[in-house]
C-alpha atoms as a PDB file:
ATOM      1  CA  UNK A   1      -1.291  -0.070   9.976  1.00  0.00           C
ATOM      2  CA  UNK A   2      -1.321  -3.309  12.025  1.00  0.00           C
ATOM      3  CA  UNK A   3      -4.615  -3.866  12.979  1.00  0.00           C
ATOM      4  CA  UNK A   4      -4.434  -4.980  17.229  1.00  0.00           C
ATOM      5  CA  UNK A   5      -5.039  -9.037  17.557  1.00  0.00           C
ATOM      6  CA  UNK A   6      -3.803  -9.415  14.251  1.00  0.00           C
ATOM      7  CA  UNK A   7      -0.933 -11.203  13.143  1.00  0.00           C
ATOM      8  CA  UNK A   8       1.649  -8.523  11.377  1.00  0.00           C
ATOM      9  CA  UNK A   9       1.335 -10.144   7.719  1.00  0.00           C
ATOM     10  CA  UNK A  10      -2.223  -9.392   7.050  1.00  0.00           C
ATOM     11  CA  UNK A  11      -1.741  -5.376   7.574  1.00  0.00           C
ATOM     12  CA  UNK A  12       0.599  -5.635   4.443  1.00  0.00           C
ATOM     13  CA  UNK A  13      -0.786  -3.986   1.386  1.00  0.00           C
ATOM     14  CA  UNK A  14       1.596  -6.193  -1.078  1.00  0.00           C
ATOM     15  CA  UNK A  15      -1.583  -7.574  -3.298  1.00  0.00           C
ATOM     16  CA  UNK A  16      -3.462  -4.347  -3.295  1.00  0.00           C
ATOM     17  CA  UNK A  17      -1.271  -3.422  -7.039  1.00  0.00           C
ATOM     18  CA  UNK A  18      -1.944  -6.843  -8.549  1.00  0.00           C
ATOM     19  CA  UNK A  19      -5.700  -6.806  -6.807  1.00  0.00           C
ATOM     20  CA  UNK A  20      -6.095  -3.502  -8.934  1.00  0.00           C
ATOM     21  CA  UNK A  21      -4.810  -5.258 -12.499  1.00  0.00           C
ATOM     22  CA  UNK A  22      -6.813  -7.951 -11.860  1.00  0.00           C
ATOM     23  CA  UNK A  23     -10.285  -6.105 -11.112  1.00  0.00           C
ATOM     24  CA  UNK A  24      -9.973  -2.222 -13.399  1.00  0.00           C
ATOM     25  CA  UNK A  25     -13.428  -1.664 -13.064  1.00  0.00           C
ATOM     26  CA  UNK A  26     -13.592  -1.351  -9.056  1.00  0.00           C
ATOM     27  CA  UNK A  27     -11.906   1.011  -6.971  1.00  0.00           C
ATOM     28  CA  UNK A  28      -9.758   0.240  -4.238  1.00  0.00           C
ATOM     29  CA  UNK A  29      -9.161   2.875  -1.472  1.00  0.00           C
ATOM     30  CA  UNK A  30      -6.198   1.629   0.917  1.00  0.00           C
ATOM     31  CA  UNK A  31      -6.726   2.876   4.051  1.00  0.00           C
ATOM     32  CA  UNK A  32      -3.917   3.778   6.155  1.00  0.00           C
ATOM     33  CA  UNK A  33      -2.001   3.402   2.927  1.00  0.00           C
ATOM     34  CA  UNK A  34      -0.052   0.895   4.188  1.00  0.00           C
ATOM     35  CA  UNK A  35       2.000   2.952   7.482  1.00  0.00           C
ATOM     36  CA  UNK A  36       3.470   1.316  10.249  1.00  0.00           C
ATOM     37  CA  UNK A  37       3.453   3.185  13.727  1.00  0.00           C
ATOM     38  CA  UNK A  38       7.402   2.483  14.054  1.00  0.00           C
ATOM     39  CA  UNK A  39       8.825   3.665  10.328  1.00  0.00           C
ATOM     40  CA  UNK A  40       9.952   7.063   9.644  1.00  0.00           C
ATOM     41  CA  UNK A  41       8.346   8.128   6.536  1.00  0.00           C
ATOM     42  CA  UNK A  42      10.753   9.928   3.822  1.00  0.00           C
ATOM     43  CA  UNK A  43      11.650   9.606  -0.100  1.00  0.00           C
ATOM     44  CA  UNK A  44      10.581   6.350  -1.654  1.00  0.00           C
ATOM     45  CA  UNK A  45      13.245   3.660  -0.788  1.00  0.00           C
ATOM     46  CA  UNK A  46      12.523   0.554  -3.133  1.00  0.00           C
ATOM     47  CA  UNK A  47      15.249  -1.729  -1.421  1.00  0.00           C
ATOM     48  CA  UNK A  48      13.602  -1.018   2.048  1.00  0.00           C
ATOM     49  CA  UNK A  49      10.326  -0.605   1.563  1.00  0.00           C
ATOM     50  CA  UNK A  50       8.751   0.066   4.952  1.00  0.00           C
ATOM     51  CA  UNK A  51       5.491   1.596   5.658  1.00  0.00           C
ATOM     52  CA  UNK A  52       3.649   3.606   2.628  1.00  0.00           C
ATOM     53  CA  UNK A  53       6.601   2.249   0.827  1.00  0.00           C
ATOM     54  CA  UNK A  54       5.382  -1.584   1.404  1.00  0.00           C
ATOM     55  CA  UNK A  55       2.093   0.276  -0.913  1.00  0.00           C
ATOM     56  CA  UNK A  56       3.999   2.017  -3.915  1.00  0.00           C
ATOM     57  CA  UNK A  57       6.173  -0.953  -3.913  1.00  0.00           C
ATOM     58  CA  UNK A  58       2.765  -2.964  -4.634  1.00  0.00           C
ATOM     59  CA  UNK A  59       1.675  -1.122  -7.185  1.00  0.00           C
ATOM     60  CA  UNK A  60       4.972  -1.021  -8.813  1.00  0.00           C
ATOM     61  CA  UNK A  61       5.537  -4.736  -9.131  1.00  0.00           C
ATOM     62  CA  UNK A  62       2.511  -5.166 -10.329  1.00  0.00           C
ATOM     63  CA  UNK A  63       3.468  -2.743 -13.361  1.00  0.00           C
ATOM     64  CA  UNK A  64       1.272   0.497 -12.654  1.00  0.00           C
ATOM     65  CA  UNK A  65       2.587   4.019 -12.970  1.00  0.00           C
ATOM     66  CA  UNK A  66       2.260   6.817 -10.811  1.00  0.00           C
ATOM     67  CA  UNK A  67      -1.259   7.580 -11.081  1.00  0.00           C
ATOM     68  CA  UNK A  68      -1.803   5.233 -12.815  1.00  0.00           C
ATOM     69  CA  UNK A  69      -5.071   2.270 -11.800  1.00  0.00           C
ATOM     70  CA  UNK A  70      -7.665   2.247  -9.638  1.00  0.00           C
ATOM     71  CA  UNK A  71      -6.156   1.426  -6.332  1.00  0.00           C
ATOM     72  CA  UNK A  72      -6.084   5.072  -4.179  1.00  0.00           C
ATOM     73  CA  UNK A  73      -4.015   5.687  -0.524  1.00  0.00           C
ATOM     74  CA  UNK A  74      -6.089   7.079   2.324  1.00  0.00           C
ATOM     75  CA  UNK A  75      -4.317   9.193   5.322  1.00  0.00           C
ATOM     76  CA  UNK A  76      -6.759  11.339   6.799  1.00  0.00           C
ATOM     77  CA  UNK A  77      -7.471   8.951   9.815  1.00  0.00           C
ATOM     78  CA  UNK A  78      -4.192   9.003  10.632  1.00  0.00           C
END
């Protein structure tokens, strides 16, 4: 979630998969998971990712599985 007096790029969660690969022994817990106020969440949609899609996207292209790694998604604030 864009974070106000922010510029829009640094709310992306794009190097949270390859921030997992590189570091296995932390844990990464994404908060907001990577939502954005104005996308309509639905099915996973790899050729638009927008919102929690921009974070399974991540963790895709950087060659983890479902469940699979250390990075987490976080929703209960929202």
């Amino acid at each position: 979630m864009p974070l106000p007096g922010l510029a829009y790029e640094y709310s992306s969660p794009r190097d949270i998969g390859t921030a997992a690969v590189d570091n296995p022994d932390l844990i990464s817990l994404t908060c907001h998971s990577g939502s954005e106020a104005e996308a309509t969440e639905g099915p996973y949609d790899r050729d638009r990712p927008q919102g929690i899609d921009r974070l399974i996207k991540a963790r895709l292209d950087a060659g983890l599985r479902r469940n699979d790694g250390n990075p987490y998604a976080e929703m209960g604030s929202m």
